[in-house]
ModelCIF file with pLDDT and N, C-alpha, C, O atoms, coordinates in Angstrom:
data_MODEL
#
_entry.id   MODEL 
#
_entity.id                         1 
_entity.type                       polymer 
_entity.pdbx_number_of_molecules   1 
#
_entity_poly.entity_id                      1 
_entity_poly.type                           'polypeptide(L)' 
_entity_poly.nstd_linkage                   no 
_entity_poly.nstd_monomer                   no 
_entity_poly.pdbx_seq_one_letter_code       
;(UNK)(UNK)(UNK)(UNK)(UNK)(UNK)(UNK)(UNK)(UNK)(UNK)(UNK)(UNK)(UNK)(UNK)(UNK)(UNK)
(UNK)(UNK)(UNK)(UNK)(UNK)(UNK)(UNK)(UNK)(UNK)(UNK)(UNK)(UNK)(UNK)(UNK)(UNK)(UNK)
(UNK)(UNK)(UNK)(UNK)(UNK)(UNK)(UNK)(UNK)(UNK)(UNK)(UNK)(UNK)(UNK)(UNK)(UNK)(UNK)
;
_entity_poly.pdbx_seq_one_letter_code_can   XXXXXXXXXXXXXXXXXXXXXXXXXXXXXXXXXXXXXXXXXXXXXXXX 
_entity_poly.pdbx_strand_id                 A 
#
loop_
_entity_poly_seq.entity_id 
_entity_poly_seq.num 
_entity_poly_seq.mon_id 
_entity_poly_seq.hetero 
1 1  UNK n 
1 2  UNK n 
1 3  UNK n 
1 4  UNK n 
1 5  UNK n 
1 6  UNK n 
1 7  UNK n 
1 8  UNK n 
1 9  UNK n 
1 10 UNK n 
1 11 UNK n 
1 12 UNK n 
1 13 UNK n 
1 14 UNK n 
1 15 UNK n 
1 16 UNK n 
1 17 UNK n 
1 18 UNK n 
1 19 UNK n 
1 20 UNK n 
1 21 UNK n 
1 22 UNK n 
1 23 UNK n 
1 24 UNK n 
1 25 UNK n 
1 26 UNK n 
1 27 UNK n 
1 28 UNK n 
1 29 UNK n 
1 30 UNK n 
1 31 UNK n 
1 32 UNK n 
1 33 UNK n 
1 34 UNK n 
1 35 UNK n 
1 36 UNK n 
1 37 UNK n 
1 38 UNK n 
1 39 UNK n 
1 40 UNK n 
1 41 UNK n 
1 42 UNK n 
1 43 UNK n 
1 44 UNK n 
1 45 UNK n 
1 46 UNK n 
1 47 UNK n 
1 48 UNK n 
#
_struct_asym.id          A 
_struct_asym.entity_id   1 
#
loop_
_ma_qa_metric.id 
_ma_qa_metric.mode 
_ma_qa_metric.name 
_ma_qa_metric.software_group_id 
_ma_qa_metric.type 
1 global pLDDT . pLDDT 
2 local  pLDDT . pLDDT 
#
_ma_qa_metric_global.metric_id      1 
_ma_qa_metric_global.metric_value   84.42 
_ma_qa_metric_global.model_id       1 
_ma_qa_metric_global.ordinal_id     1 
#
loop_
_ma_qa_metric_local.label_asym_id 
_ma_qa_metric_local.label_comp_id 
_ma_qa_metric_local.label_seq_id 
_ma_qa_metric_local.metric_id 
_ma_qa_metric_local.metric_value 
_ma_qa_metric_local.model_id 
_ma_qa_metric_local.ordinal_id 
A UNK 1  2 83.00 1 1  
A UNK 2  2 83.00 1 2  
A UNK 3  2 89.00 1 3  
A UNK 4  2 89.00 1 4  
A UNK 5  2 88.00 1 5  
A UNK 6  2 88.00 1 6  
A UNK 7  2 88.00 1 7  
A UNK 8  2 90.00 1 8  
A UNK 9  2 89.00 1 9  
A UNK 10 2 89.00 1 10 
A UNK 11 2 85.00 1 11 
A UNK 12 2 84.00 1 12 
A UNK 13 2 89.00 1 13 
A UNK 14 2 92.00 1 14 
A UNK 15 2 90.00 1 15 
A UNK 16 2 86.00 1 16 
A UNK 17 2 82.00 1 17 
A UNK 18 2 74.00 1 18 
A UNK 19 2 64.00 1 19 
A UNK 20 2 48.00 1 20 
A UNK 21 2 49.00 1 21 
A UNK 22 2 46.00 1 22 
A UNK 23 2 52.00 1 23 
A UNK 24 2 58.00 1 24 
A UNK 25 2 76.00 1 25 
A UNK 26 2 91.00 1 26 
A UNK 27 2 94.00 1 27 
A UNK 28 2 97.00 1 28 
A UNK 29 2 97.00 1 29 
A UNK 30 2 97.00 1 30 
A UNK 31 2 96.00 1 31 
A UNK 32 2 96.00 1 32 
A UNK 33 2 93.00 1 33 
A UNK 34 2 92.00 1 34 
A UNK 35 2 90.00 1 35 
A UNK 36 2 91.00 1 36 
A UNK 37 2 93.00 1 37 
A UNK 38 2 89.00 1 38 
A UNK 39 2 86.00 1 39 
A UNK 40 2 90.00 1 40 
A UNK 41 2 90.00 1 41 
A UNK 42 2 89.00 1 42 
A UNK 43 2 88.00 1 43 
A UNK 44 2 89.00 1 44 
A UNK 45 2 82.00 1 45 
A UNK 46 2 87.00 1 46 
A UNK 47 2 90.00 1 47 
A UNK 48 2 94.00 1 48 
#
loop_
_atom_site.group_PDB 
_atom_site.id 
_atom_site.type_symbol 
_atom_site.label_atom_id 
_atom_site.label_alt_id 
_atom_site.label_comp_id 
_atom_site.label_asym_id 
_atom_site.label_entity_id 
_atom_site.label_seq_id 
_atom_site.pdbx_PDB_ins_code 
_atom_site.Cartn_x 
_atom_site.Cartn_y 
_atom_site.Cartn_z 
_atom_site.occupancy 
_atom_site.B_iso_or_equiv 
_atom_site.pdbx_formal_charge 
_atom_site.auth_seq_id 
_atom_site.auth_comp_id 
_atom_site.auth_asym_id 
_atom_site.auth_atom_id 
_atom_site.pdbx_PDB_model_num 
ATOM 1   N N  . UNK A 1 1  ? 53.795 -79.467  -215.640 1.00 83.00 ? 1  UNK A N  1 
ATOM 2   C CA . UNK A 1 1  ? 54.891 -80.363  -216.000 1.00 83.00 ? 1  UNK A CA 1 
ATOM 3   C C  . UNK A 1 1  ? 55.108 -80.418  -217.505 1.00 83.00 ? 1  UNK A C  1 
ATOM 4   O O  . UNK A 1 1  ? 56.133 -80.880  -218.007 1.00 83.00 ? 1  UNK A O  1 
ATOM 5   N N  . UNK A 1 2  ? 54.188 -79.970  -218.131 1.00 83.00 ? 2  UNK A N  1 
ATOM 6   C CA . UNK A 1 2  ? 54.146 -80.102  -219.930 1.00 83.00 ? 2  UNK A CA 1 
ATOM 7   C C  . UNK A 1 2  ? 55.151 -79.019  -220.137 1.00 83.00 ? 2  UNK A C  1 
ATOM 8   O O  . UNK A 1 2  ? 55.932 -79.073  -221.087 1.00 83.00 ? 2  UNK A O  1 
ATOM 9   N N  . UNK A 1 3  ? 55.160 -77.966  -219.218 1.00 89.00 ? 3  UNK A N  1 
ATOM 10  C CA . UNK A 1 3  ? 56.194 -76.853  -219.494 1.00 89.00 ? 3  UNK A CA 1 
ATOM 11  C C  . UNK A 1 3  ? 57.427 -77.018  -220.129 1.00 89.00 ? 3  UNK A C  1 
ATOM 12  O O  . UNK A 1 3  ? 58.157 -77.634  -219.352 1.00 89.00 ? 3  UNK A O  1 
ATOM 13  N N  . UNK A 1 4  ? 58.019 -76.756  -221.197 1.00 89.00 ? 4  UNK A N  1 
ATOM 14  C CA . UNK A 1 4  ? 59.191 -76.673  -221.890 1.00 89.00 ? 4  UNK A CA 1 
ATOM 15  C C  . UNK A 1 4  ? 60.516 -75.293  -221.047 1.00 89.00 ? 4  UNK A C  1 
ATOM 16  O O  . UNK A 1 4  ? 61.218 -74.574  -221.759 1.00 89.00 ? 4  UNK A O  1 
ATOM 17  N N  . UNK A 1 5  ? 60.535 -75.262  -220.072 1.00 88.00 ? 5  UNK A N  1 
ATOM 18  C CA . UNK A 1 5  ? 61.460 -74.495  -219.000 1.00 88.00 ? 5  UNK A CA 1 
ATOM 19  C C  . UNK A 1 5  ? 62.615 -73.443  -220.147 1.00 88.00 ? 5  UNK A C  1 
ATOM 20  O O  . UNK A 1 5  ? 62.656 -72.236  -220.390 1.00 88.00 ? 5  UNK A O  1 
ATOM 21  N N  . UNK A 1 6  ? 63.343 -74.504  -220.573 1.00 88.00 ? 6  UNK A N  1 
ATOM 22  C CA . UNK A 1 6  ? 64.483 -73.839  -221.568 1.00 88.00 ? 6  UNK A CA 1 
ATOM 23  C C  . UNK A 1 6  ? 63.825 -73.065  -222.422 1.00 88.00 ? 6  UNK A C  1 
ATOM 24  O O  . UNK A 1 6  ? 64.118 -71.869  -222.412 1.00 88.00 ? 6  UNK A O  1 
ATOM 25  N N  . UNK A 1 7  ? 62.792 -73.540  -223.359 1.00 88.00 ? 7  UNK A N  1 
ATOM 26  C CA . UNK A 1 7  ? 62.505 -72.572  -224.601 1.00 88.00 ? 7  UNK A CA 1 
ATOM 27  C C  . UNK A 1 7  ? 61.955 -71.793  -223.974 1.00 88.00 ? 7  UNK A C  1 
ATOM 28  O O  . UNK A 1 7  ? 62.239 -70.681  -224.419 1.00 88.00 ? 7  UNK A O  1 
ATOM 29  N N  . UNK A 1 8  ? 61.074 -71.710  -222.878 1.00 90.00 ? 8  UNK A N  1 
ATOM 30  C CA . UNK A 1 8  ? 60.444 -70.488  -222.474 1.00 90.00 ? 8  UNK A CA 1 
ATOM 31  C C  . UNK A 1 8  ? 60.983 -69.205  -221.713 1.00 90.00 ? 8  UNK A C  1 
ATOM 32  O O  . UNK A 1 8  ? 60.476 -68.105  -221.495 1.00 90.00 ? 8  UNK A O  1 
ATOM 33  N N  . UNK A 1 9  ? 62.566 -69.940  -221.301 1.00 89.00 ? 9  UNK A N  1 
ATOM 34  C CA . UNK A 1 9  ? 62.725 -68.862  -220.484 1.00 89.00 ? 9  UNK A CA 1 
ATOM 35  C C  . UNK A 1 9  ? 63.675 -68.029  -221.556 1.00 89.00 ? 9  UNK A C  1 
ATOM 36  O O  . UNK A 1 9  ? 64.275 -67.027  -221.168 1.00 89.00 ? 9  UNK A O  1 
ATOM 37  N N  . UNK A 1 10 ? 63.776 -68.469  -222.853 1.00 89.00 ? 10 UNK A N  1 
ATOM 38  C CA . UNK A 1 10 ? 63.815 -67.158  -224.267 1.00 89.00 ? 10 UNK A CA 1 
ATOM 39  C C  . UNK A 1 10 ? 63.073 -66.303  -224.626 1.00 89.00 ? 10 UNK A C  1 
ATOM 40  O O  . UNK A 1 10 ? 63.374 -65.400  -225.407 1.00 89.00 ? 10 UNK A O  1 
ATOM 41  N N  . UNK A 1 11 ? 61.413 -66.569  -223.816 1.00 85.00 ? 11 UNK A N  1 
ATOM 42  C CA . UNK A 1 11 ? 60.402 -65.341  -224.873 1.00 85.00 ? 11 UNK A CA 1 
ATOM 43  C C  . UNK A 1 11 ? 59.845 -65.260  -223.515 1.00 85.00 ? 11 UNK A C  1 
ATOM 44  O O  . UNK A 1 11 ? 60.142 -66.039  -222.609 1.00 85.00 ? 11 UNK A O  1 
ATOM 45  N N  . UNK A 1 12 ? 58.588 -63.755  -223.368 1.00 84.00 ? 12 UNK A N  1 
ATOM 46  C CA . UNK A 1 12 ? 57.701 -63.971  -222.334 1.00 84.00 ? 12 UNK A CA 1 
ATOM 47  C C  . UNK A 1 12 ? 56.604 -64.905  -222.149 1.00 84.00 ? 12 UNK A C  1 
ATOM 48  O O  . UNK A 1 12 ? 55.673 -64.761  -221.357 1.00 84.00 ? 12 UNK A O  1 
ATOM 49  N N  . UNK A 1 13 ? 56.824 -66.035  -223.079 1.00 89.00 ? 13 UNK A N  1 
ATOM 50  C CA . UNK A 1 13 ? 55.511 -66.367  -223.162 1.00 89.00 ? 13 UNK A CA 1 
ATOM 51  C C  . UNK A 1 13 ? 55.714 -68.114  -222.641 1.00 89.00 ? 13 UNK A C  1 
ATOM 52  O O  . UNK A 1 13 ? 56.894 -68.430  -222.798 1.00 89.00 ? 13 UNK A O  1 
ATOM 53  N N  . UNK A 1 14 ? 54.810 -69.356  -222.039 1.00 92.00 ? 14 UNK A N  1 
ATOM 54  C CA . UNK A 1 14 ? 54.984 -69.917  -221.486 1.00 92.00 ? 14 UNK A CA 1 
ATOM 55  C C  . UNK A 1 14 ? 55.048 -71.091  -222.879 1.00 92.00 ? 14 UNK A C  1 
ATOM 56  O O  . UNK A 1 14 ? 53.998 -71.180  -223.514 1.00 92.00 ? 14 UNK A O  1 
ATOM 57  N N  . UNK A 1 15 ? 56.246 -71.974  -223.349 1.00 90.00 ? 15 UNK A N  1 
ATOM 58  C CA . UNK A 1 15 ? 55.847 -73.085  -224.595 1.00 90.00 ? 15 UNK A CA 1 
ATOM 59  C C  . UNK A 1 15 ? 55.823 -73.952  -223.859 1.00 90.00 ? 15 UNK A C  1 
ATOM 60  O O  . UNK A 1 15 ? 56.185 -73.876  -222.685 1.00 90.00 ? 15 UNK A O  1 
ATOM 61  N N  . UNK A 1 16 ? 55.106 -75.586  -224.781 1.00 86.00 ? 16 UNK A N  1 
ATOM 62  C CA . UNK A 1 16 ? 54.768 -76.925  -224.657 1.00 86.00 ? 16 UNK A CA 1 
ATOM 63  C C  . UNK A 1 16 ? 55.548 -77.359  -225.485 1.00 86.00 ? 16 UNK A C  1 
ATOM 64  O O  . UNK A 1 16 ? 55.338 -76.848  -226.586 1.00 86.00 ? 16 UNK A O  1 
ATOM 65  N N  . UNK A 1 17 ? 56.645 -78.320  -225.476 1.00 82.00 ? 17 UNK A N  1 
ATOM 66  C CA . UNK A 1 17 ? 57.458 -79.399  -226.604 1.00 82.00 ? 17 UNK A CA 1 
ATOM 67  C C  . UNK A 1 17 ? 56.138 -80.525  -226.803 1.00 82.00 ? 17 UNK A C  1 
ATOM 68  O O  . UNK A 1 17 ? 55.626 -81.274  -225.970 1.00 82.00 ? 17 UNK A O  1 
ATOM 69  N N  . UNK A 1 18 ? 55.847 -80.331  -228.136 1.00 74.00 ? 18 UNK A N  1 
ATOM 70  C CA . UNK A 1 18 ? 55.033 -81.480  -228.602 1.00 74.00 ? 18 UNK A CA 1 
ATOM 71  C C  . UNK A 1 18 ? 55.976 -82.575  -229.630 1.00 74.00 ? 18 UNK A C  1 
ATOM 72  O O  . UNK A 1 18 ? 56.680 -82.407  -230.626 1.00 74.00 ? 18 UNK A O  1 
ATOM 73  N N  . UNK A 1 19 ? 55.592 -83.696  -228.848 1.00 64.00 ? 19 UNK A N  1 
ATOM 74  C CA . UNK A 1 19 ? 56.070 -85.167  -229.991 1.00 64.00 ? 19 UNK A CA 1 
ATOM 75  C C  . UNK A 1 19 ? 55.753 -85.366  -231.107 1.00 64.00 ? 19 UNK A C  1 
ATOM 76  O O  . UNK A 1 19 ? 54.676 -84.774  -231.183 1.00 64.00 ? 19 UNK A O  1 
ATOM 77  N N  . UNK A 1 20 ? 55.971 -85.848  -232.157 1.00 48.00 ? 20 UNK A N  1 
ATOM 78  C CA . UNK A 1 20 ? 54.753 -86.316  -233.219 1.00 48.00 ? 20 UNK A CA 1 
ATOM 79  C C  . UNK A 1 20 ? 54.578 -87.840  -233.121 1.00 48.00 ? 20 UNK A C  1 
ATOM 80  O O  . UNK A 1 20 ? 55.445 -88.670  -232.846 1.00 48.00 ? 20 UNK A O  1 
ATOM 81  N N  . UNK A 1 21 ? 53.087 -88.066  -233.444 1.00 49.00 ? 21 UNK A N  1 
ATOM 82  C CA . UNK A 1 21 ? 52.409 -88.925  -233.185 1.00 49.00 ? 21 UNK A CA 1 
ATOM 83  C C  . UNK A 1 21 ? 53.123 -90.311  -234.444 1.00 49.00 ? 21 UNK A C  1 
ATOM 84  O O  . UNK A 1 21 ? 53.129 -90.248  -235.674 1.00 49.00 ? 21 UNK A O  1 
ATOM 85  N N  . UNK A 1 22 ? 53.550 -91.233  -233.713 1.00 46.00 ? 22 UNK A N  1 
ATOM 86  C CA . UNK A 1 22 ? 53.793 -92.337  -234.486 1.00 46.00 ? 22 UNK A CA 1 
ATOM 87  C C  . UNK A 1 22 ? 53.494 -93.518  -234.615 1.00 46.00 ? 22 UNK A C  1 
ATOM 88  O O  . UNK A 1 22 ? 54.020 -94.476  -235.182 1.00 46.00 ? 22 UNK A O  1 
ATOM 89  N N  . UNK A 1 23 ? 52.304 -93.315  -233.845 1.00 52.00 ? 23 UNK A N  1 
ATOM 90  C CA . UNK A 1 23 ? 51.375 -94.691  -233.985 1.00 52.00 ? 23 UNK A CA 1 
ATOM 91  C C  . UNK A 1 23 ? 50.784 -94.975  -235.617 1.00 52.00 ? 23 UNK A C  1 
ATOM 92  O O  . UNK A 1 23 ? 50.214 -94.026  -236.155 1.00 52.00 ? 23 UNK A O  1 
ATOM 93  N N  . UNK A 1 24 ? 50.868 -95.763  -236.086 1.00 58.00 ? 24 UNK A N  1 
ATOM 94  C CA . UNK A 1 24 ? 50.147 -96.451  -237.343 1.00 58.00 ? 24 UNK A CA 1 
ATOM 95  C C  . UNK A 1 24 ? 48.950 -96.897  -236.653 1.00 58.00 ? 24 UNK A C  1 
ATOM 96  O O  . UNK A 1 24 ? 48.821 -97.544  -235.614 1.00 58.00 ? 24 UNK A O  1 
ATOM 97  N N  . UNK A 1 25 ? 47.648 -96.144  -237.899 1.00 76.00 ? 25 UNK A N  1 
ATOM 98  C CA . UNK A 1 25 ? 46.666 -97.284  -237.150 1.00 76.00 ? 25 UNK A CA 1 
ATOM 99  C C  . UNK A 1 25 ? 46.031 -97.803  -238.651 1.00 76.00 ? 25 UNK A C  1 
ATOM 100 O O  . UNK A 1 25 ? 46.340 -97.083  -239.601 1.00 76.00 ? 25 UNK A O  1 
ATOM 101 N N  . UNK A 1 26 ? 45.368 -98.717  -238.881 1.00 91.00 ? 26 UNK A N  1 
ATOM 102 C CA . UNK A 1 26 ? 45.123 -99.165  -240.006 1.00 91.00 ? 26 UNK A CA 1 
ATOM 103 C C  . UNK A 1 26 ? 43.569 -98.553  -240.968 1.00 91.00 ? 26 UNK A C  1 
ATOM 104 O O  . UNK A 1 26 ? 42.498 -98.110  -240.553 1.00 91.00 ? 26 UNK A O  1 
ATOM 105 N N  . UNK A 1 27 ? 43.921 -98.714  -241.913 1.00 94.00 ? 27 UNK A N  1 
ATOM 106 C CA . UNK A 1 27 ? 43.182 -97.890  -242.598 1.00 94.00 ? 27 UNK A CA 1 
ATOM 107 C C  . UNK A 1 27 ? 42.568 -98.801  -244.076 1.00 94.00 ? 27 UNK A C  1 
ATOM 108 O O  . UNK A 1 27 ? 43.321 -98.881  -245.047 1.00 94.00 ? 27 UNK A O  1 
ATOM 109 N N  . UNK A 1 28 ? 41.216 -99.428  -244.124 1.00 97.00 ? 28 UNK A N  1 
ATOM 110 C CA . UNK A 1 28 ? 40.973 -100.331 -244.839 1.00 97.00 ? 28 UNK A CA 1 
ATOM 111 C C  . UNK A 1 28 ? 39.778 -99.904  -245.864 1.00 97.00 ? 28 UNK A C  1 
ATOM 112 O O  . UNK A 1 28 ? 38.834 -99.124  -245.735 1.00 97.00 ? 28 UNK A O  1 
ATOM 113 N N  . UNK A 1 29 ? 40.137 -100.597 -246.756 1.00 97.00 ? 29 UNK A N  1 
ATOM 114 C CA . UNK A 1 29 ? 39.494 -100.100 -248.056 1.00 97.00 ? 29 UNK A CA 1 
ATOM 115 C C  . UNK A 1 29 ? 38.878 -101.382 -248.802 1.00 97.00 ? 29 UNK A C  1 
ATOM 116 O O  . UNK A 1 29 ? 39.229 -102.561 -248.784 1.00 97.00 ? 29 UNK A O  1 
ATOM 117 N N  . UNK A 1 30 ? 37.621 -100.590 -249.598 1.00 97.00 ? 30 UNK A N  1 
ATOM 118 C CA . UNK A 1 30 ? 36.659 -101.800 -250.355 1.00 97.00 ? 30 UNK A CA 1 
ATOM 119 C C  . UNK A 1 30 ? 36.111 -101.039 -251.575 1.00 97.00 ? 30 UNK A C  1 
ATOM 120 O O  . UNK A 1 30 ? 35.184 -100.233 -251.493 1.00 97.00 ? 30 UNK A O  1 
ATOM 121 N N  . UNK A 1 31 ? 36.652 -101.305 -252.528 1.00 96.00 ? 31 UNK A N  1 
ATOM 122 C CA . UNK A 1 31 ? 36.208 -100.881 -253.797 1.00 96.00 ? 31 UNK A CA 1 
ATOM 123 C C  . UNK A 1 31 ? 34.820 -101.774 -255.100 1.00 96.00 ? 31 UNK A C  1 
ATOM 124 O O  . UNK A 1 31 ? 34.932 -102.646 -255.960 1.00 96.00 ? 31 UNK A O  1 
ATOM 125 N N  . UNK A 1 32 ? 33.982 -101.179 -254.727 1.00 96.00 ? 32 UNK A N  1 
ATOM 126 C CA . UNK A 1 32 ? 32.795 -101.893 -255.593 1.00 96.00 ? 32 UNK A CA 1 
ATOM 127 C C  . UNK A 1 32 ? 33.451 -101.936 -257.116 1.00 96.00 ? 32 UNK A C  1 
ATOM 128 O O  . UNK A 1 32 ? 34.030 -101.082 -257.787 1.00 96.00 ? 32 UNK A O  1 
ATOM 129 N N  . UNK A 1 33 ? 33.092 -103.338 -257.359 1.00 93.00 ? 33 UNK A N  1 
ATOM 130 C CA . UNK A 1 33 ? 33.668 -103.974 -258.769 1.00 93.00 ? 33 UNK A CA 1 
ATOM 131 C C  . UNK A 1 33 ? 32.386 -104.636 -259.645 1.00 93.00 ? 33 UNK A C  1 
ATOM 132 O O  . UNK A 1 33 ? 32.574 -105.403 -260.589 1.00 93.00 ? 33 UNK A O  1 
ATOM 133 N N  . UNK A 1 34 ? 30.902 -104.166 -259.124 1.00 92.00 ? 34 UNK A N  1 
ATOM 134 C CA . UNK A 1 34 ? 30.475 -104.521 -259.318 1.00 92.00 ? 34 UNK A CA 1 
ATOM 135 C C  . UNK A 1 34 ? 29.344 -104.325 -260.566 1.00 92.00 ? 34 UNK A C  1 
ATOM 136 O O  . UNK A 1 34 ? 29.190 -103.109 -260.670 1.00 92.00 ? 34 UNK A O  1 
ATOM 137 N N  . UNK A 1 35 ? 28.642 -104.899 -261.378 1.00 90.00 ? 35 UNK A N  1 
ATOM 138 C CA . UNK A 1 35 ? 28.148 -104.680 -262.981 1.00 90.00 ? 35 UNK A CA 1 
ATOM 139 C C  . UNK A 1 35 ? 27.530 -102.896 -262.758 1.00 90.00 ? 35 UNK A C  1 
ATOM 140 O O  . UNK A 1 35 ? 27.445 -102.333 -263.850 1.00 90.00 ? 35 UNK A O  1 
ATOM 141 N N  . UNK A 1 36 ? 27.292 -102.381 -262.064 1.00 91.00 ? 36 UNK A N  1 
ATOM 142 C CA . UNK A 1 36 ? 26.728 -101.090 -261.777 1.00 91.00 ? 36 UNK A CA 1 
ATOM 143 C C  . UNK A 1 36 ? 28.040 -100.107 -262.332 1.00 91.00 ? 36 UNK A C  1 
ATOM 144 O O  . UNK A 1 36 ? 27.972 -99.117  -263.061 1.00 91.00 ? 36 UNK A O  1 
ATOM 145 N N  . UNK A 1 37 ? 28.937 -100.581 -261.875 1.00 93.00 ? 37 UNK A N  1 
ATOM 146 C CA . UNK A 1 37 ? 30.332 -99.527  -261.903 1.00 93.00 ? 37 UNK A CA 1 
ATOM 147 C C  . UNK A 1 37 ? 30.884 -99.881  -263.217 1.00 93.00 ? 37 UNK A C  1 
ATOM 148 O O  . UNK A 1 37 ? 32.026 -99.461  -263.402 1.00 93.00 ? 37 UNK A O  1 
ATOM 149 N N  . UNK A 1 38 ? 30.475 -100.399 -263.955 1.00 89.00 ? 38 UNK A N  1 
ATOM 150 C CA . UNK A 1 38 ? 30.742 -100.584 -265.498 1.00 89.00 ? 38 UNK A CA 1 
ATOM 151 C C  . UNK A 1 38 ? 30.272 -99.556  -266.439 1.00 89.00 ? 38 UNK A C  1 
ATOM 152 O O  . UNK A 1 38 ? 29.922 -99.854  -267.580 1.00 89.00 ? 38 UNK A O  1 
ATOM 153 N N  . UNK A 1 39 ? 30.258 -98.493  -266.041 1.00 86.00 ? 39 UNK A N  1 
ATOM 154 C CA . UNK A 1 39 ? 28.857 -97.530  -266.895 1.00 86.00 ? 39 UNK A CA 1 
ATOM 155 C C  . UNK A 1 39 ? 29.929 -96.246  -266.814 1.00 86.00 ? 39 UNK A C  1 
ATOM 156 O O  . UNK A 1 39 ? 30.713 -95.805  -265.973 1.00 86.00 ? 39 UNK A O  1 
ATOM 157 N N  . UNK A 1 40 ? 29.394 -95.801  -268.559 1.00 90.00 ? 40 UNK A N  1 
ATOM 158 C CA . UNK A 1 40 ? 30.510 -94.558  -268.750 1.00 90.00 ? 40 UNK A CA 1 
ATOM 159 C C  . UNK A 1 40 ? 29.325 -93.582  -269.710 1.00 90.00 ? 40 UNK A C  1 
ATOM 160 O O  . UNK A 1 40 ? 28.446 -93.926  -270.501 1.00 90.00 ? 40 UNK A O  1 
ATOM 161 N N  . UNK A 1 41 ? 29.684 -92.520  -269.318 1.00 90.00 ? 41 UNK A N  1 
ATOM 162 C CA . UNK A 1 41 ? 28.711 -91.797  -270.789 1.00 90.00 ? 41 UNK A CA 1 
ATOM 163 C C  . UNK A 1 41 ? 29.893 -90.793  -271.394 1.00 90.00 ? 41 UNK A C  1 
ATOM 164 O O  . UNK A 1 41 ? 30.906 -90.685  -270.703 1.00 90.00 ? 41 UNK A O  1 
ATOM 165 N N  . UNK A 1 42 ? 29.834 -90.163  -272.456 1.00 89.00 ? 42 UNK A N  1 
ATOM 166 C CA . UNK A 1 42 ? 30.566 -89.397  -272.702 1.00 89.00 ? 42 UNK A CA 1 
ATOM 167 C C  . UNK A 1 42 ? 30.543 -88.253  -272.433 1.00 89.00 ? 42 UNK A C  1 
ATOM 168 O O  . UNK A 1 42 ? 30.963 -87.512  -273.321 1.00 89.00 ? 42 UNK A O  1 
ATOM 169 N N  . UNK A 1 43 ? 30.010 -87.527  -270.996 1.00 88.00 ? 43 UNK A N  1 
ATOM 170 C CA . UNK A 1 43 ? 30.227 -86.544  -270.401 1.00 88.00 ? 43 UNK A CA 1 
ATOM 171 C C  . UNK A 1 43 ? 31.490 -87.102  -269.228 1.00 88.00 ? 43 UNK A C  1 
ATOM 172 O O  . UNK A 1 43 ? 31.977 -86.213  -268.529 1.00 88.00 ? 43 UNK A O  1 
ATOM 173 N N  . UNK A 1 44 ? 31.847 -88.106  -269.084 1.00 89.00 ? 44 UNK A N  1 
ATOM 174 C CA . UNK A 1 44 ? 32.868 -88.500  -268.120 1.00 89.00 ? 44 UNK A CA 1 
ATOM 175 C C  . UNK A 1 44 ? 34.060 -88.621  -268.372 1.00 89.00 ? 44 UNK A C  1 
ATOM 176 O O  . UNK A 1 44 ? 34.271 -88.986  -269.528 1.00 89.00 ? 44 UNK A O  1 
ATOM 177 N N  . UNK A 1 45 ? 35.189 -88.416  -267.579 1.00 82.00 ? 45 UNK A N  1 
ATOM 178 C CA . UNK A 1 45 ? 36.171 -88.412  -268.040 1.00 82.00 ? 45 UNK A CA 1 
ATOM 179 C C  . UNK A 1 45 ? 36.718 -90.071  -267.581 1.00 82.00 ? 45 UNK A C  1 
ATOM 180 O O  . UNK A 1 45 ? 37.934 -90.265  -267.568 1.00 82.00 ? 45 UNK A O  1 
ATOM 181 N N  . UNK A 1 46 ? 36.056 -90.875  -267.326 1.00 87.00 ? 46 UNK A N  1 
ATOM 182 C CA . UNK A 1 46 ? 36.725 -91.876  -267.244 1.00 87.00 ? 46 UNK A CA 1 
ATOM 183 C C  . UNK A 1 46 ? 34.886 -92.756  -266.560 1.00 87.00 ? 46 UNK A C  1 
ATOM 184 O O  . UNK A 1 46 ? 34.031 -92.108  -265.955 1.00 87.00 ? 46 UNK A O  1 
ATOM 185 N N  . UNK A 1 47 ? 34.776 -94.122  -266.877 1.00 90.00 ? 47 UNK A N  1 
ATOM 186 C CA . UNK A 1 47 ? 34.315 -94.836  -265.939 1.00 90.00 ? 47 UNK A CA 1 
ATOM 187 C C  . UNK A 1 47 ? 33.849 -95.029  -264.497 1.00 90.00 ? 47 UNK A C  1 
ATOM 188 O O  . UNK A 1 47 ? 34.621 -94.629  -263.625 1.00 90.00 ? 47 UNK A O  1 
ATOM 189 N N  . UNK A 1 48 ? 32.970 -95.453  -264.212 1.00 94.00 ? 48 UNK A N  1 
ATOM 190 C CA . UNK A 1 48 ? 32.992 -95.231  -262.585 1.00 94.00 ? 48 UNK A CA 1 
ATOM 191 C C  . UNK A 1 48 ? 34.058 -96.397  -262.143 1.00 94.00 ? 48 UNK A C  1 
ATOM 192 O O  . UNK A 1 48 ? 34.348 -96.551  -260.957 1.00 94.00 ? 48 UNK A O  1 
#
């Protein structure tokens, strides 16, 4: 039943019409701010 009938009966070969996926799912973030991440040496190009 996944069979795509029309596009396939253009090539020998059997296609699938795929959807794209439009679910959002959430994606959460936590960034340490803490006295450790204060530290730079001058081999870095920036701070942690």
């Amino acid at each position: 039943a996944r069979v795509d009938w029309r596009r396939s009966a253009r090539d020998d070969r059997l296609y699938v019409r795929e959807r794209e996926w439009e679910a959002a799912h959430n994606i959460w973030f936590w960034i340490d701010r803490s006295a450790s991440m204060a530290f730079a040496s001058d081999l870095a190009g920036a701070s942690k």
